[in-house]
Structure formats: structure tokens, C-alpha cells
PDB file of N, CA and C in Angstrom:
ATOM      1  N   UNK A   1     -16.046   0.522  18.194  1.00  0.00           N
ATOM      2  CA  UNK A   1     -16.262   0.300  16.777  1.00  0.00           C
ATOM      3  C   UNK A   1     -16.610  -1.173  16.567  1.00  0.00           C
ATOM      4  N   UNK A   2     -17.649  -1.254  16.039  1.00  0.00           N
ATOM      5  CA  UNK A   2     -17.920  -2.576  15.551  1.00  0.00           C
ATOM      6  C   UNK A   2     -16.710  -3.268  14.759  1.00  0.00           C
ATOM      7  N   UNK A   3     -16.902  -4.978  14.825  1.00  0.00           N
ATOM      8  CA  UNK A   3     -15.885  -5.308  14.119  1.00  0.00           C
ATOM      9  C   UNK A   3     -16.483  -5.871  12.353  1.00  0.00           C
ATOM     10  N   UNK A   4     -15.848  -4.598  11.332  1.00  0.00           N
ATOM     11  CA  UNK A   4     -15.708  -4.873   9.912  1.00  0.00           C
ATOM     12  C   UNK A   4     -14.941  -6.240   9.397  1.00  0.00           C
ATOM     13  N   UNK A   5     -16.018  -7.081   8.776  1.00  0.00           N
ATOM     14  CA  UNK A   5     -15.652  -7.832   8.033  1.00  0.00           C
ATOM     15  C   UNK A   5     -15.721  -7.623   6.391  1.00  0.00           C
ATOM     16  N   UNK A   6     -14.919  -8.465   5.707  1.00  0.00           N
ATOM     17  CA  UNK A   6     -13.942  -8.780   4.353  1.00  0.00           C
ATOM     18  C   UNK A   6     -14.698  -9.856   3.751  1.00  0.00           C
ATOM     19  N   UNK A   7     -15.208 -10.051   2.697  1.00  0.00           N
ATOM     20  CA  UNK A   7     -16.163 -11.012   2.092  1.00  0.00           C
ATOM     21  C   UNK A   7     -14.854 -11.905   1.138  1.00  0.00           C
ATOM     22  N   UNK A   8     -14.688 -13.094   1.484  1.00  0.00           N
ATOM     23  CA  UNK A   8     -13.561 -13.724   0.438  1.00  0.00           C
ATOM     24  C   UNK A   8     -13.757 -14.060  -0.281  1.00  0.00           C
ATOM     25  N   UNK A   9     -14.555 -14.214  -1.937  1.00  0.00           N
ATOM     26  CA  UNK A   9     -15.050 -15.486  -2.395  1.00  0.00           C
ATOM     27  C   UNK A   9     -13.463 -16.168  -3.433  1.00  0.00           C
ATOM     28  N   UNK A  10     -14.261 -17.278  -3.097  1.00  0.00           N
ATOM     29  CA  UNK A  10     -14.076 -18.019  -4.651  1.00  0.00           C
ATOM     30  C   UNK A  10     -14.232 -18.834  -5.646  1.00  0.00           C
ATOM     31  N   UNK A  11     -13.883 -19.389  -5.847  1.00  0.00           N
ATOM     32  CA  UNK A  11     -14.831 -19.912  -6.975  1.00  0.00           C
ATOM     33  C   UNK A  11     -15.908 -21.002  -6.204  1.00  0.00           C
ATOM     34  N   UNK A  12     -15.312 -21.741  -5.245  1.00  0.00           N
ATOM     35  CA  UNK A  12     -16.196 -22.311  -4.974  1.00  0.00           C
ATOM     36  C   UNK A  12     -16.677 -22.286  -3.195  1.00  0.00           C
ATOM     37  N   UNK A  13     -16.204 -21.375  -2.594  1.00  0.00           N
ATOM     38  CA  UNK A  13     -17.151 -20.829  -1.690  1.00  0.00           C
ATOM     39  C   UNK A  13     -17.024 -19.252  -1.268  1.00  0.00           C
ATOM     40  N   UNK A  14     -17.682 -18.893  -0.113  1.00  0.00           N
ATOM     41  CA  UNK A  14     -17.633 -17.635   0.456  1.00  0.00           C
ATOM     42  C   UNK A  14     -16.955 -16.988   1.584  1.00  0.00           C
ATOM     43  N   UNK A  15     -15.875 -16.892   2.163  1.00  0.00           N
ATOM     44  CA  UNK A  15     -15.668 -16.666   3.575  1.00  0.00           C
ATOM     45  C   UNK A  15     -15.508 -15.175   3.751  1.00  0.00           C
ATOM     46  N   UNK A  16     -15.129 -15.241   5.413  1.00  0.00           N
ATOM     47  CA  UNK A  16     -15.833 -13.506   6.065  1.00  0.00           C
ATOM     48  C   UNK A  16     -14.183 -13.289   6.807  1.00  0.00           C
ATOM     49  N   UNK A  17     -13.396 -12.283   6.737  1.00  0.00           N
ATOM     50  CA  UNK A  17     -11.906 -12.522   7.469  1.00  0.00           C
ATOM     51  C   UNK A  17     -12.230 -10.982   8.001  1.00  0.00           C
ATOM     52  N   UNK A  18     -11.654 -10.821   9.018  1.00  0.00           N
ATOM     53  CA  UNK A  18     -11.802  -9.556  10.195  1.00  0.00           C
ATOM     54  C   UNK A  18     -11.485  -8.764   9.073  1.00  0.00           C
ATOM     55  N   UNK A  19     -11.466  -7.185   9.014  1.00  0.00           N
ATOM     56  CA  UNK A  19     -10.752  -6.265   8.070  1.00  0.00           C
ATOM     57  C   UNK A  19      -9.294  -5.751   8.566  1.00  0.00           C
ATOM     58  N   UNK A  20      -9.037  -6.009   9.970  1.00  0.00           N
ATOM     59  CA  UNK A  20      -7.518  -5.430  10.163  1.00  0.00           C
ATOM     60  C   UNK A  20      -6.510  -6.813   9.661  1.00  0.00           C
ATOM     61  N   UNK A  21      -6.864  -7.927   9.664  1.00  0.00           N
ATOM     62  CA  UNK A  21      -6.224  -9.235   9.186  1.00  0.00           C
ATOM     63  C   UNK A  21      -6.156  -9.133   7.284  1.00  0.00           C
ATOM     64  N   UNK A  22      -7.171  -8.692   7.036  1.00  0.00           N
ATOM     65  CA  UNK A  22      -7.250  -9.048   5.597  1.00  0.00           C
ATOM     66  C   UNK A  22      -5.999  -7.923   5.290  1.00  0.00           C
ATOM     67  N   UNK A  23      -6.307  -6.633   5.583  1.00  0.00           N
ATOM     68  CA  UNK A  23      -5.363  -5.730   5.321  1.00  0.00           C
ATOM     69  C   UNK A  23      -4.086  -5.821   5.495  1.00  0.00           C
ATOM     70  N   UNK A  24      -3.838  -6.290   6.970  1.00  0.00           N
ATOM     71  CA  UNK A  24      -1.986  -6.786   6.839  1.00  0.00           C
ATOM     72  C   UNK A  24      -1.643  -8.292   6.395  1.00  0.00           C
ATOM     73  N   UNK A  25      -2.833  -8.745   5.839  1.00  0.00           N
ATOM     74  CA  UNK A  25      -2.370 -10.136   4.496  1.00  0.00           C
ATOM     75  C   UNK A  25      -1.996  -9.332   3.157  1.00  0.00           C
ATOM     76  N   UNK A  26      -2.963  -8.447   2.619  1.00  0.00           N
ATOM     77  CA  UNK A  26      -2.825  -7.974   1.233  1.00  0.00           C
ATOM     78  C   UNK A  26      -1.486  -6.983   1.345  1.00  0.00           C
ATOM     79  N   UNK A  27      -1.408  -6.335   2.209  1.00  0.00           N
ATOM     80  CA  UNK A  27      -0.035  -5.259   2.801  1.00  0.00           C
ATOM     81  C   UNK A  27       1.617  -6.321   2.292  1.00  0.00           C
ATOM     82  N   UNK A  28       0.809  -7.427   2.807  1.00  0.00           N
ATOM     83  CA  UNK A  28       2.625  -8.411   2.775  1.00  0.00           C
ATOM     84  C   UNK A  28       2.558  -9.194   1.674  1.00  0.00           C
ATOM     85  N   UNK A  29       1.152  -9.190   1.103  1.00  0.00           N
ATOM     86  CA  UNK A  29       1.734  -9.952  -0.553  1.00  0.00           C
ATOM     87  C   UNK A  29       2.202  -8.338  -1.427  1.00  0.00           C
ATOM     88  N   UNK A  30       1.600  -7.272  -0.480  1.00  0.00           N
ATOM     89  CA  UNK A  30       2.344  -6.285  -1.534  1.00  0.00           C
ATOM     90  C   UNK A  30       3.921  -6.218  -1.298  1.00  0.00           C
ATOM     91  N   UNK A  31       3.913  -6.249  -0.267  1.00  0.00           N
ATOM     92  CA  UNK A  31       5.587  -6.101  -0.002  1.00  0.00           C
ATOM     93  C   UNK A  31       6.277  -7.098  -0.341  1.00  0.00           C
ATOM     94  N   UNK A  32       5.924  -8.347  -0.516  1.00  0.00           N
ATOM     95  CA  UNK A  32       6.248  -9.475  -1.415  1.00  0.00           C
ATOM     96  C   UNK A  32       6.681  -9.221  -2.687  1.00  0.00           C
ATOM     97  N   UNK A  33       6.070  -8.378  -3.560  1.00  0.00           N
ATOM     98  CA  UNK A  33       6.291  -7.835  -4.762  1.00  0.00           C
ATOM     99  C   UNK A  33       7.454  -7.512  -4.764  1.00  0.00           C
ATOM    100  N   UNK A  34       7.823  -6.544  -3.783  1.00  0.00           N
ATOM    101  CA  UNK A  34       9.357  -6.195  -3.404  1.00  0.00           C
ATOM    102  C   UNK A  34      10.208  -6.564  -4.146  1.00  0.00           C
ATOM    103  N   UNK A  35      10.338  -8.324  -3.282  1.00  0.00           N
ATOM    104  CA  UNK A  35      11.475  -9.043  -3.455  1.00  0.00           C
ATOM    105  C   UNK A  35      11.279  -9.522  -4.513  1.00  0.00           C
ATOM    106  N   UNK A  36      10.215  -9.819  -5.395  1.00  0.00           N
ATOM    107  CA  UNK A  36       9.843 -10.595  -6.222  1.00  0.00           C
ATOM    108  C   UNK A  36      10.417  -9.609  -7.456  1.00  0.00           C
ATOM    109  N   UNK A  37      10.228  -8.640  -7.847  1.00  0.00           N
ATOM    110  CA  UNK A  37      10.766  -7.843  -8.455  1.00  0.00           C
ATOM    111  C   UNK A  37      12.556  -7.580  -8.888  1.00  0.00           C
ATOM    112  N   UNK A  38      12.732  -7.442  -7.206  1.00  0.00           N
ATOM    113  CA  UNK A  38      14.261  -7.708  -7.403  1.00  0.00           C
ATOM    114  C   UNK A  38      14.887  -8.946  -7.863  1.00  0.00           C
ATOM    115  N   UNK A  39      14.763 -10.092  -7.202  1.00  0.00           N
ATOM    116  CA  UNK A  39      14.880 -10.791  -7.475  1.00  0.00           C
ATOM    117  C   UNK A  39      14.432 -11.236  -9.408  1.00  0.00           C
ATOM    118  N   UNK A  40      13.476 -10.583  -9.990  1.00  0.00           N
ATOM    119  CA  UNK A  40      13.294 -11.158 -11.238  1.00  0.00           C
ATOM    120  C   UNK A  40      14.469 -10.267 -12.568  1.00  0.00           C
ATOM    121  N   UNK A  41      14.697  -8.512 -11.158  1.00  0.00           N
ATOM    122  CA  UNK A  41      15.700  -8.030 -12.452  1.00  0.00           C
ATOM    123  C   UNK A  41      16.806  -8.204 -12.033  1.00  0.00           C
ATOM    124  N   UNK A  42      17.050  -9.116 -10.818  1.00  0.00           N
ATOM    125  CA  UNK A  42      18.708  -9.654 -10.077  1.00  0.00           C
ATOM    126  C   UNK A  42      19.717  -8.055 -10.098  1.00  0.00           C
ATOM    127  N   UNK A  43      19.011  -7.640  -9.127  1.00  0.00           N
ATOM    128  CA  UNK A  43      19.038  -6.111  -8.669  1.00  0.00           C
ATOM    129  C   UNK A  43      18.644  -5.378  -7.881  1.00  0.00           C
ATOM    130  N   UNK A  44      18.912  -5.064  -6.935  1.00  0.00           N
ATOM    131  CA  UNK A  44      18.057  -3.948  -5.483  1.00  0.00           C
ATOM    132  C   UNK A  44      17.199  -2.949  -6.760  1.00  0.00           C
ATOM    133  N   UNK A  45      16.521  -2.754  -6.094  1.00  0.00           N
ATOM    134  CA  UNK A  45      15.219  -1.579  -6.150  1.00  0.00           C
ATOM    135  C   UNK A  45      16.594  -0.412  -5.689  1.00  0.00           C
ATOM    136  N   UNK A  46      17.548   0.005  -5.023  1.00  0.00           N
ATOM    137  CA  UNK A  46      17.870   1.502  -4.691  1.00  0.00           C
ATOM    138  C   UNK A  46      18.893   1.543  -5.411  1.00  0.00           C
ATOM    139  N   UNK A  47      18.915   0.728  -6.658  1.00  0.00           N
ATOM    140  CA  UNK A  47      20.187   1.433  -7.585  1.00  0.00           C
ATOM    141  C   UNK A  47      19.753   2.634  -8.656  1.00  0.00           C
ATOM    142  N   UNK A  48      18.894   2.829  -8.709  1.00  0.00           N
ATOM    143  CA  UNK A  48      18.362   3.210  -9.951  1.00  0.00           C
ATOM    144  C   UNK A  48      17.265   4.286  -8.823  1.00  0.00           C
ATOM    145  N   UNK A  49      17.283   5.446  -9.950  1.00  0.00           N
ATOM    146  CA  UNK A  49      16.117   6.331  -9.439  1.00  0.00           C
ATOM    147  C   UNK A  49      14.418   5.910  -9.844  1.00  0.00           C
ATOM    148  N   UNK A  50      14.501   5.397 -10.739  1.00  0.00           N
ATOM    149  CA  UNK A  50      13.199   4.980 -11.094  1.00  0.00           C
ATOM    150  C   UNK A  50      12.715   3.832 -10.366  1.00  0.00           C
ATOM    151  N   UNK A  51      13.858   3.005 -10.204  1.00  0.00           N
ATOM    152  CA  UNK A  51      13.138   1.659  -9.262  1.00  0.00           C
ATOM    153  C   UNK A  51      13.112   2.427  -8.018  1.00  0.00           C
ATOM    154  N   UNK A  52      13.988   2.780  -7.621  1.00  0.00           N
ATOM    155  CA  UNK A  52      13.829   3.404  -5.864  1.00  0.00           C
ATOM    156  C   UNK A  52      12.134   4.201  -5.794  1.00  0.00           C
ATOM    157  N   UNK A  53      11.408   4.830  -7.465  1.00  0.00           N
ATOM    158  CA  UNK A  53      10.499   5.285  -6.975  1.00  0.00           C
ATOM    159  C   UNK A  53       9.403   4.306  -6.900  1.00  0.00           C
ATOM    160  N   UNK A  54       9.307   3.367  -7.788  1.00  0.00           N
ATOM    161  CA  UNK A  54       8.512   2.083  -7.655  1.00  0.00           C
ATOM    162  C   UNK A  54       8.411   1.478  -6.148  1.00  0.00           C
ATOM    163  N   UNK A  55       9.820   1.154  -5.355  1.00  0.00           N
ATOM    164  CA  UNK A  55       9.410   1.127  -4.681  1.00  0.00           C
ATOM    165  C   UNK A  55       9.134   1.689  -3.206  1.00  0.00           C
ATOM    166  N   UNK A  56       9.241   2.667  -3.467  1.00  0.00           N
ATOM    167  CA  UNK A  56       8.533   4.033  -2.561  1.00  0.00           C
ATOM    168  C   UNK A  56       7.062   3.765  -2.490  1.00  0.00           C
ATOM    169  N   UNK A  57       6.605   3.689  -4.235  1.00  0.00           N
ATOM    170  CA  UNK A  57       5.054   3.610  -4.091  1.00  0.00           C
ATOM    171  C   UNK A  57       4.314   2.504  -3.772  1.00  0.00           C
ATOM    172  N   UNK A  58       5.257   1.093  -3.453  1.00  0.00           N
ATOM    173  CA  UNK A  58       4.751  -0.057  -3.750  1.00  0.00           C
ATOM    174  C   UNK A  58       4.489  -0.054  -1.500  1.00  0.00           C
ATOM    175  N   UNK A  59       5.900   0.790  -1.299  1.00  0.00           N
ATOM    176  CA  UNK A  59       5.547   0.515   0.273  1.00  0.00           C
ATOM    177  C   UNK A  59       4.725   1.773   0.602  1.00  0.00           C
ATOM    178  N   UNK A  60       4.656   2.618   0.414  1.00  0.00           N
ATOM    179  CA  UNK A  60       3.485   3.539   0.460  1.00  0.00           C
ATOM    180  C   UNK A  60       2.182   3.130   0.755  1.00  0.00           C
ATOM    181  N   UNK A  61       2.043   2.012  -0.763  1.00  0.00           N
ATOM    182  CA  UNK A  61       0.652   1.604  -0.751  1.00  0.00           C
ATOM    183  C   UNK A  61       0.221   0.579   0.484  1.00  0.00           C
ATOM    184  N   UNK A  62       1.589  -0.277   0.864  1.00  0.00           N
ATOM    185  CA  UNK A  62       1.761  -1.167   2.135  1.00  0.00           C
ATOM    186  C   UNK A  62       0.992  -0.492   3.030  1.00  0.00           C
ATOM    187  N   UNK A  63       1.824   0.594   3.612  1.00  0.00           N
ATOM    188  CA  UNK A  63       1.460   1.613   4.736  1.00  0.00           C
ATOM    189  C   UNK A  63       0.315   1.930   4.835  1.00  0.00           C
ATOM    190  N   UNK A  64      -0.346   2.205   3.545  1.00  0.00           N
ATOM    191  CA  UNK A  64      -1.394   2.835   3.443  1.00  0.00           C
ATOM    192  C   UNK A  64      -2.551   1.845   3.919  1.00  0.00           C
ATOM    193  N   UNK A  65      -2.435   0.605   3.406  1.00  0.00           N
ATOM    194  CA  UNK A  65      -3.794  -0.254   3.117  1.00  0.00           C
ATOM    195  C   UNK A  65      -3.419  -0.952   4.662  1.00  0.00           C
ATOM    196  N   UNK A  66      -2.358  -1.366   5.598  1.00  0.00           N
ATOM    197  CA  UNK A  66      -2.379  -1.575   7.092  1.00  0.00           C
ATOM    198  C   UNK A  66      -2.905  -0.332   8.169  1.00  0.00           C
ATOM    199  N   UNK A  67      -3.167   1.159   7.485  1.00  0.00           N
ATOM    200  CA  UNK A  67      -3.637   1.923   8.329  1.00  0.00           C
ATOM    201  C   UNK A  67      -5.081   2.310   7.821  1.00  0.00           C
ATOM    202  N   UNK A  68      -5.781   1.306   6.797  1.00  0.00           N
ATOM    203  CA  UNK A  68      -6.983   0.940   6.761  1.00  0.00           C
ATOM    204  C   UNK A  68      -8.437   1.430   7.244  1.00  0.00           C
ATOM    205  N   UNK A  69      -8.053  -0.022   8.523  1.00  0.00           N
ATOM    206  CA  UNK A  69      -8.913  -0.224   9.453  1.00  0.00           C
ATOM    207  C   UNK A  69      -8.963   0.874  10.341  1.00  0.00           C
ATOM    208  N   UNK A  70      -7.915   1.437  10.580  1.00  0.00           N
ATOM    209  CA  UNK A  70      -8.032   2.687  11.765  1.00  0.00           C
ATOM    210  C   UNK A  70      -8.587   3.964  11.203  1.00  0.00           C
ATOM    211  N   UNK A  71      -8.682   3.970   9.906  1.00  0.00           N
ATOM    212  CA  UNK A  71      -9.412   5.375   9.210  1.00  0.00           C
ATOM    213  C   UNK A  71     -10.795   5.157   8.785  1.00  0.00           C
ATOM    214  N   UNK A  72     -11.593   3.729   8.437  1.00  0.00           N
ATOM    215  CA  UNK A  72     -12.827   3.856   8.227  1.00  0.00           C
ATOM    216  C   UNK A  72     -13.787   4.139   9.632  1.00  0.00           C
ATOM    217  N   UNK A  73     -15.026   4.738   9.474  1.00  0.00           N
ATOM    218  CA  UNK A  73     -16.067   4.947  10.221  1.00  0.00           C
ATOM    219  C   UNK A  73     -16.966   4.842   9.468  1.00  0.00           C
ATOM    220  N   UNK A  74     -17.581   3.951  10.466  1.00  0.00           N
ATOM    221  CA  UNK A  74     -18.691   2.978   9.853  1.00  0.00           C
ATOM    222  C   UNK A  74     -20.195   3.849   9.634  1.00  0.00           C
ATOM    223  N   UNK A  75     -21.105   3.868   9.572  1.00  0.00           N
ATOM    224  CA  UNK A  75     -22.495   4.453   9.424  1.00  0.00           C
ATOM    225  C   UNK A  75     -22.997   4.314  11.045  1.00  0.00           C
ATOM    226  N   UNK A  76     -23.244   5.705  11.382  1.00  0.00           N
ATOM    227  CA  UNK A  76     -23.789   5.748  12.721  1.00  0.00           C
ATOM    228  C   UNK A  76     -22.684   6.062  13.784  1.00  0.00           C
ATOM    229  N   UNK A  77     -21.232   5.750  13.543  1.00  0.00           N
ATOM    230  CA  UNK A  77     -20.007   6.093  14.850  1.00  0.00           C
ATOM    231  C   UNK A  77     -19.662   7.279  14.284  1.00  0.00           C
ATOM    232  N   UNK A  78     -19.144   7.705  15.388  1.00  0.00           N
ATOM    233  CA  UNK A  78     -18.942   9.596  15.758  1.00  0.00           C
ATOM    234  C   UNK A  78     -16.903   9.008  15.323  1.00  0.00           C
ATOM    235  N   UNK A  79     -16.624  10.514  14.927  1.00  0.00           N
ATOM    236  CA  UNK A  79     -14.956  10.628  14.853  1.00  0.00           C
ATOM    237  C   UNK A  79     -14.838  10.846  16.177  1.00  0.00           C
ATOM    238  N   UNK A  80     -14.264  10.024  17.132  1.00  0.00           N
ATOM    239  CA  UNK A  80     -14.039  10.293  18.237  1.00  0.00           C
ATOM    240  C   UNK A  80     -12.537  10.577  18.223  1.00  0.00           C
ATOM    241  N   UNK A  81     -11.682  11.784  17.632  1.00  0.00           N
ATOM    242  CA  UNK A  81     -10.285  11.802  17.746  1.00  0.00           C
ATOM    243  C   UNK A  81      -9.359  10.768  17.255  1.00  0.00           C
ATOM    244  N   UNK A  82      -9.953  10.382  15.833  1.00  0.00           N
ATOM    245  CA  UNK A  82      -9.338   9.476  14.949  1.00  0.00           C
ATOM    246  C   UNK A  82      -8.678  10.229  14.612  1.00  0.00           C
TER     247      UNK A  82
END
């Protein structure tokens, strides 16, 4: 598989970051949220049924966006037993 790159901009330039790197950067500012959360209602996430589901979905989405790179196929590569 070729290697997929991540276009960064910002305001004042452009950069290119591998796609399995970008993904477990954005994965850990999500899981960052985590603590950031708890910490803002000075409270675990598993006291409560509603926070426990927040963050179910918040690491879900973690999981999801670090197993990324291993599910796209690019234009032209075969599913070789992905």
C-alpha cells in the first residue's frame, strides 16, 4: 500500500503528516477530552449512566479513527484480506 498522506494547513502554511500518525494524534486529543471533561465536572465519567455513555462514544470514536489507516484502499489496490 502506498503511503497516504494528511494535508495540514494553516493559516500560514501547508504541511503533509503520514495518515497512520495524524490518526493516532487526533485519537489522543480525543481521548484528552476524557480527562478534560472530568476534570471540568470534578467527577469520573462512570458515575452516572449518561456520562459512562459519552464516554463509550468518545473512546469508540478513538478506536475507530486509529483503525483508520488499516481500512482505507486506495484507487487501484486489491482487498487483499483486509
Amino acid at each position: 500500500m502506498s503511503k497516504l498522506m494528511v494535508k495540514i494547513t494553516s493559516l500560514s502554511s501547508a504541511e503533509y503528516e503520514d495518515l497512520q500518525s495524524y490518526c493516532q494524534r487526533i485519537s489522543k486529543k480525543n481521548n484528552s477530552n476524557l480527562y478534560k471533561l472530568e476534570k471540568y465536572l470534578g467527577k469520573s465519567l462512570m458515575v452516572d449512566e449518561d456520562l459512562m455513555m459519552i464516554r463509550d462514544i468518545i473512546l469508540t470514536v478513538s478506536a475507530d479513527i486509529n483503525r483508520l489507516p488499516d481500512l482505507i484502499i486506495a484507487d487501484g489496490e486489491t482487498n487483499e484480506g483486509l
